[in-house]
C-alpha atoms as a PDB file:
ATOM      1  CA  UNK A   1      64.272   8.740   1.554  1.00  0.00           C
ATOM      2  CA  UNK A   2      61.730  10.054  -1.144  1.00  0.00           C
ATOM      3  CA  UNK A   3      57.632   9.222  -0.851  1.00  0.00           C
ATOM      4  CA  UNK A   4      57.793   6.163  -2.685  1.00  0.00           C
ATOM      5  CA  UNK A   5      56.213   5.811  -6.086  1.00  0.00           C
ATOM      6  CA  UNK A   6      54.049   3.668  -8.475  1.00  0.00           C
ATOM      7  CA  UNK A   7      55.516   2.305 -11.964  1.00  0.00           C
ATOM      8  CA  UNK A   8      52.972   4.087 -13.429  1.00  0.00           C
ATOM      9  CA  UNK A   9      54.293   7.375 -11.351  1.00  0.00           C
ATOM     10  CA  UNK A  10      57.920   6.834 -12.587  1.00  0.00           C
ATOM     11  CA  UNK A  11      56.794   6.290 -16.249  1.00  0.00           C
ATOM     12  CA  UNK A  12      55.219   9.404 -15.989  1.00  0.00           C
ATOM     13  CA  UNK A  13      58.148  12.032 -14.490  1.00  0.00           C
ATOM     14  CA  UNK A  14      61.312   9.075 -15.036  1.00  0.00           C
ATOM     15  CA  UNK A  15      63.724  11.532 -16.738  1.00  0.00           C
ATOM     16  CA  UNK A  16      63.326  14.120 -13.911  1.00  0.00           C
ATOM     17  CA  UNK A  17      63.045  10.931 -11.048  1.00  0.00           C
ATOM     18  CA  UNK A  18      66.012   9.502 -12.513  1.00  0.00           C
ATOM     19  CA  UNK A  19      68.125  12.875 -12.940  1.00  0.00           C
ATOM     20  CA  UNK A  20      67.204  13.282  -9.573  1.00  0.00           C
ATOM     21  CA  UNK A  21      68.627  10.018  -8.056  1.00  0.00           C
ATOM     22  CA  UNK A  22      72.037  11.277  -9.582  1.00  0.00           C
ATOM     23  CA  UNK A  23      72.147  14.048  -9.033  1.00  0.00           C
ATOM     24  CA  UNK A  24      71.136  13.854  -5.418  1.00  0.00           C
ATOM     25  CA  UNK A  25      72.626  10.368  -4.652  1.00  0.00           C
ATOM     26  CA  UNK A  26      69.102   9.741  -2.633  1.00  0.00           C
ATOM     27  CA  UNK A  27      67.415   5.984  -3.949  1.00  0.00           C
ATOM     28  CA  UNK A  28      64.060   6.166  -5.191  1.00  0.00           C
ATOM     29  CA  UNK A  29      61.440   3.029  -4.502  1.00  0.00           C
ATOM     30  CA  UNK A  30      59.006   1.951  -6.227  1.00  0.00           C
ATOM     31  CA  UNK A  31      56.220   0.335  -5.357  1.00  0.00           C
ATOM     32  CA  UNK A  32      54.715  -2.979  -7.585  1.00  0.00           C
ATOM     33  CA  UNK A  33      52.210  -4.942  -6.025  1.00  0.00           C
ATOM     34  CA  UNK A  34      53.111  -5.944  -2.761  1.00  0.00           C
ATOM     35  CA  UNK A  35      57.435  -5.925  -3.505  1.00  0.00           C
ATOM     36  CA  UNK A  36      59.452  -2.827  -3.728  1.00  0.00           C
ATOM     37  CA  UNK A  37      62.214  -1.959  -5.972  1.00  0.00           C
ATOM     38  CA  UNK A  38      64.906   0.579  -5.287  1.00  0.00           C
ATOM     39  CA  UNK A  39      66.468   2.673  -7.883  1.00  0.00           C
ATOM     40  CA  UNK A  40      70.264   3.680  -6.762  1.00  0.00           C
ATOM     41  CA  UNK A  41      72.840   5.091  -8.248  1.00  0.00           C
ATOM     42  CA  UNK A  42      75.501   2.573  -9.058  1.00  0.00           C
ATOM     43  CA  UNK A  43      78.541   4.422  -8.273  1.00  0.00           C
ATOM     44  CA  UNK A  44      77.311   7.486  -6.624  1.00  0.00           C
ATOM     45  CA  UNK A  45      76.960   9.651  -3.120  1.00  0.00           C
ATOM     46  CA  UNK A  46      76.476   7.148  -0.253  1.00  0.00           C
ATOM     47  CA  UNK A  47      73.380   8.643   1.732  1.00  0.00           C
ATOM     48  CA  UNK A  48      73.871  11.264   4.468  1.00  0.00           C
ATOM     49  CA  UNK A  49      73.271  10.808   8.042  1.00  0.00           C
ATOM     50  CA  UNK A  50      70.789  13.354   7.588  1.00  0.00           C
ATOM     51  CA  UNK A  51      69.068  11.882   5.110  1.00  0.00           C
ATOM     52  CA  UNK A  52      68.628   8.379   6.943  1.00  0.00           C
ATOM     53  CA  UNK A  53      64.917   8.284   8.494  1.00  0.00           C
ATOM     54  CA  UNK A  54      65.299   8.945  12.543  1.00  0.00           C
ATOM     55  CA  UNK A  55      64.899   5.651  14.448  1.00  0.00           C
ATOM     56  CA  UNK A  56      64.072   5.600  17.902  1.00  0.00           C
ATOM     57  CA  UNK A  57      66.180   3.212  19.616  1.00  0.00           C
ATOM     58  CA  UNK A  58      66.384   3.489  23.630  1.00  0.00           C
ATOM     59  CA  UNK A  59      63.143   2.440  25.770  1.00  0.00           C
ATOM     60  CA  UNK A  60      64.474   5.257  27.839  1.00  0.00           C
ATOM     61  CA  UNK A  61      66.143   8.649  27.875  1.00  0.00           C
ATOM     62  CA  UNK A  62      70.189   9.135  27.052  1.00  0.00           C
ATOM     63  CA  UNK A  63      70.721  10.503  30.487  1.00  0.00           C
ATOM     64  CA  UNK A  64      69.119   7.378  32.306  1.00  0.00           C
ATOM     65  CA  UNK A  65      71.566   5.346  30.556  1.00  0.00           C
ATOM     66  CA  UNK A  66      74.904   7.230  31.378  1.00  0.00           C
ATOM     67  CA  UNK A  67      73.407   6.902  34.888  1.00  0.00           C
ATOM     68  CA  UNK A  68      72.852   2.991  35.074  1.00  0.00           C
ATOM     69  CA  UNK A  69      75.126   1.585  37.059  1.00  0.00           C
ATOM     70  CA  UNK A  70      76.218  -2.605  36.739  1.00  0.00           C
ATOM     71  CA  UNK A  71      77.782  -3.493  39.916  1.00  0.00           C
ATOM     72  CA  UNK A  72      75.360  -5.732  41.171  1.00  0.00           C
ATOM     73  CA  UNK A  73      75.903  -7.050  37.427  1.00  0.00           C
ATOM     74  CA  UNK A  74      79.252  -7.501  37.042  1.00  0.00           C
ATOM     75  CA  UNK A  75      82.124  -8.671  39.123  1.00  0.00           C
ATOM     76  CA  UNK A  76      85.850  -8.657  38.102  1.00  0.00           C
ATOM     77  CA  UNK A  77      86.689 -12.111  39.366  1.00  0.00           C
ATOM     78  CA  UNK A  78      84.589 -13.462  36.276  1.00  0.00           C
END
């Protein structure tokens, strides 16, 4: 997602912000007091995986999860 902006930010550059939300399918938010607004397209490009902002998720590496093993977990006999 873009830096977001002030109102006084979009007034300034809106024609070029909002040809760029179209053109580019990426929202734009804007920032009033202490709420934000988002400025989407209504029927446009759903946002890339790409452009999604990297979360880390897993207290611990990929590889120590493929190797964590549940016996002592889990029996079949419920």
């Amino acid at each position: 997602m873009r830096k977001p902006m002030t109102p006084t930010e979009l007034r300034n550059d809106i024609y070029r912000v909002l040809d760029d939300v179209l053109r580019s399918g990426i929202p734009q938010e804007i920032i009033r007091g202490s709420q934000t607004l988002l400025l989407v397209p209504a029927e446009g490009r759903r946002l890339r995986l790409e452009d999604l902002p990297r979360r880390e998720a897993l207290a611990c590496s990929p590889d120590e999860l493929v190797a964590t093993h549940w016996d002592h977990e889990w029996s079949a006999e419920g």
